[in-house]
N, C-alpha and C. Protein backbone atom coordinates (compact mmCIF):
# COMPACT_ATOMS: atom_id res chain seq x y z
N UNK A 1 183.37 108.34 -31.00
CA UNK A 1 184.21 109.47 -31.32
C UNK A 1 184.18 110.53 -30.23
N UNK A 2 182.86 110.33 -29.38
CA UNK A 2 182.90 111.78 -28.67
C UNK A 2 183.90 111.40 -27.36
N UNK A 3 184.29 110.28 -26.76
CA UNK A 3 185.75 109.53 -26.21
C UNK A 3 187.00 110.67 -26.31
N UNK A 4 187.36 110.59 -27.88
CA UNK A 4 188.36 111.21 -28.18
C UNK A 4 188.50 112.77 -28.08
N UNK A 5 187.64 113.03 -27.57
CA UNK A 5 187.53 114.63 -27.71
C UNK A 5 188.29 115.03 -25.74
N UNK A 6 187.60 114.36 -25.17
CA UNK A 6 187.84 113.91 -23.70
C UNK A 6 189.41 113.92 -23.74
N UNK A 7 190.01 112.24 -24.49
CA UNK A 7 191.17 112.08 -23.87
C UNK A 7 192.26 113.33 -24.53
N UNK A 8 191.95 113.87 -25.83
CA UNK A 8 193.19 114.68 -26.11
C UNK A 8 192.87 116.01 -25.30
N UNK A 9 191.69 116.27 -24.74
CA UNK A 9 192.03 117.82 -23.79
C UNK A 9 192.20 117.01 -22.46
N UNK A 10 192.60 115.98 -22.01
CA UNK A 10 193.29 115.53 -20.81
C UNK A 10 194.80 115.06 -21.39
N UNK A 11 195.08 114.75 -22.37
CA UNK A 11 196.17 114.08 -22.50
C UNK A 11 197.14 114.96 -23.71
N UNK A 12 196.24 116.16 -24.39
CA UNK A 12 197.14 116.48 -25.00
C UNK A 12 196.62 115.94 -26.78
N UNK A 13 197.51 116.32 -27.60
CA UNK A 13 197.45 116.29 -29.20
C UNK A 13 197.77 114.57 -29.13
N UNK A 14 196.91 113.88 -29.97
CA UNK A 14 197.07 111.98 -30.13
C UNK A 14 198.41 111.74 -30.47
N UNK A 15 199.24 111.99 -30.90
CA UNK A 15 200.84 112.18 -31.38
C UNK A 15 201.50 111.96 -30.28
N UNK A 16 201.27 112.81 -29.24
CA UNK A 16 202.01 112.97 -27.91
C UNK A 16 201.56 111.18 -26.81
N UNK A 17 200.62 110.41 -27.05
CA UNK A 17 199.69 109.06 -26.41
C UNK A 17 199.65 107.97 -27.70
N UNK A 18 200.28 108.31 -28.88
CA UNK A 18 199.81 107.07 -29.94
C UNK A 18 200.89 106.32 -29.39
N UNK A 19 200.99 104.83 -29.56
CA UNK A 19 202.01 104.01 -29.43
C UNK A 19 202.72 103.31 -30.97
N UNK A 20 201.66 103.75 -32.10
CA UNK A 20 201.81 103.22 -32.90
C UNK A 20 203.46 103.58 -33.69
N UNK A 21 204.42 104.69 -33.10
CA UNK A 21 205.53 104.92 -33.69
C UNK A 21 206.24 103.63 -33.02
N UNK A 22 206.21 103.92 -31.54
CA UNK A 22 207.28 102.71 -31.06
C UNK A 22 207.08 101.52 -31.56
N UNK A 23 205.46 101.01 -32.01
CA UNK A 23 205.51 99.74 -32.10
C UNK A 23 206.01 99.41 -33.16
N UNK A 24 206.01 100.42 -34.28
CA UNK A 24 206.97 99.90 -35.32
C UNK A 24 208.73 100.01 -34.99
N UNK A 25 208.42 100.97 -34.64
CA UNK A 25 210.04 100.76 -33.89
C UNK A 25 210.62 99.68 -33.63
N UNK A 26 210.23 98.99 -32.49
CA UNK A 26 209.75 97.73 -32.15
C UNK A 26 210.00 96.74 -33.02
N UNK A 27 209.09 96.56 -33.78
CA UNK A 27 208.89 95.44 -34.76
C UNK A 27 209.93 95.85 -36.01
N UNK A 28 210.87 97.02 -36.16
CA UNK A 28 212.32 96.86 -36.91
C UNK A 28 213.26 96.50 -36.03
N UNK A 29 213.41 96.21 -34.75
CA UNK A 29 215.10 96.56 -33.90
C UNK A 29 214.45 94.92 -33.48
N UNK A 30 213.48 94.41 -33.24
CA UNK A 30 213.47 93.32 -32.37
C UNK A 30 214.23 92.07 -33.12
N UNK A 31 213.62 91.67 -34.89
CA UNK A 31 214.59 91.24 -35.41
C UNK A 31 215.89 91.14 -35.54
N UNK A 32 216.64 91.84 -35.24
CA UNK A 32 218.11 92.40 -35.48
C UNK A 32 218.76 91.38 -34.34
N UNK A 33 217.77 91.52 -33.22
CA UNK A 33 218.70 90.93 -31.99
C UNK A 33 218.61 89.25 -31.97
N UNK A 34 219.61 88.72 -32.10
CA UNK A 34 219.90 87.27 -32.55
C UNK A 34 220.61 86.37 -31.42
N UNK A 35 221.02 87.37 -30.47
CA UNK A 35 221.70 86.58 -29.36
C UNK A 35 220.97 86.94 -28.00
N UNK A 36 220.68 85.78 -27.30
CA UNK A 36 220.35 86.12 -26.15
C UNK A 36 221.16 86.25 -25.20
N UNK A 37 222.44 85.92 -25.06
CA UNK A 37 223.43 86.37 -23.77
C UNK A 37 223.77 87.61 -23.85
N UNK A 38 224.21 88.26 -25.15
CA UNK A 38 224.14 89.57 -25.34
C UNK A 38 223.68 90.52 -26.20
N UNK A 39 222.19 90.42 -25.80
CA UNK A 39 221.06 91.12 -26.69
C UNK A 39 221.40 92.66 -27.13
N UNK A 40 221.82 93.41 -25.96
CA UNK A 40 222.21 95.04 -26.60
C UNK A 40 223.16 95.08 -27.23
N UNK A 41 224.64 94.04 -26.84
CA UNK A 41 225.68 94.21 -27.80
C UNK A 41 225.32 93.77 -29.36
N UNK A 42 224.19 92.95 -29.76
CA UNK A 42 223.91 92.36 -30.72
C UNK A 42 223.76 93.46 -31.24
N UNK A 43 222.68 94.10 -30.75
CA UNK A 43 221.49 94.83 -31.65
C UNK A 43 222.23 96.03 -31.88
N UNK A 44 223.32 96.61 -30.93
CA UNK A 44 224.38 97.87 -31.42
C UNK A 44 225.29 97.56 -32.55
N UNK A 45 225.72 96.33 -32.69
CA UNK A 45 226.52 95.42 -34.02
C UNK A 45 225.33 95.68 -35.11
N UNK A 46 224.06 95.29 -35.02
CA UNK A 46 223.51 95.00 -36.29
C UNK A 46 222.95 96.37 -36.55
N UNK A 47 222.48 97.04 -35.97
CA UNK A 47 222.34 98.68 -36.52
C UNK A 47 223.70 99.17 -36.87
N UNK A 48 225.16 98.87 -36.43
CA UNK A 48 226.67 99.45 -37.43
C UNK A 48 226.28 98.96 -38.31
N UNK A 49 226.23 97.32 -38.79
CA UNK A 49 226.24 97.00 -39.74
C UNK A 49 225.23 97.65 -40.96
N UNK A 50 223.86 97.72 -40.79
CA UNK A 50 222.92 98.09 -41.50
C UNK A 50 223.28 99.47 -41.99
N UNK A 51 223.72 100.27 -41.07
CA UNK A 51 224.43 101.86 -41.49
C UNK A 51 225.31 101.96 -42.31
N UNK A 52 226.33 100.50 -41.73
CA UNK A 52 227.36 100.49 -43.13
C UNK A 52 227.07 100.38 -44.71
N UNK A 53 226.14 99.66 -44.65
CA UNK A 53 225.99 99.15 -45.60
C UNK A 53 224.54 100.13 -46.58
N UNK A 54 224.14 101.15 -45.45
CA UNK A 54 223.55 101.87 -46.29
C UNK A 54 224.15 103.35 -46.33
N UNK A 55 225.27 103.71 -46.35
CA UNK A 55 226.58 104.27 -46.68
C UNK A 55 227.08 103.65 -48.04
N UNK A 56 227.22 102.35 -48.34
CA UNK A 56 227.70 101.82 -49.76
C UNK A 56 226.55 101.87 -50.79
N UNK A 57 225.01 102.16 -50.17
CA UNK A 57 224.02 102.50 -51.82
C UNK A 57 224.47 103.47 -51.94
């Protein structure tokens, strides 16, 4: 524990160095993408879609 005392007065509040938001991030958007020739156009289609459809609950 005494580690952590170190890295947040070099690095700042743990919030600002956790990775743990992106990795869930991550692990919702990576599913979505279904095509590999065009992975960003996929994944911009399947987040409309998901929006649409949580507009109709």
């Amino acid at each position: 524990l005494l580690h952590l005392v170190d890295t947040i007065e070099t690095n700042g509040p743990c919030w600002n160095t956790w990775q743990f938001p992106i990795e869930r991030l991550f692990g919702m958007l990576l599913p979505l993408v279904q095509s590999k020739l065009y992975p960003y156009d996929n994944l911009a289609n399947q987040i409309i879609l998901k929006e649409r459809l949580n507009h109709l609950q």
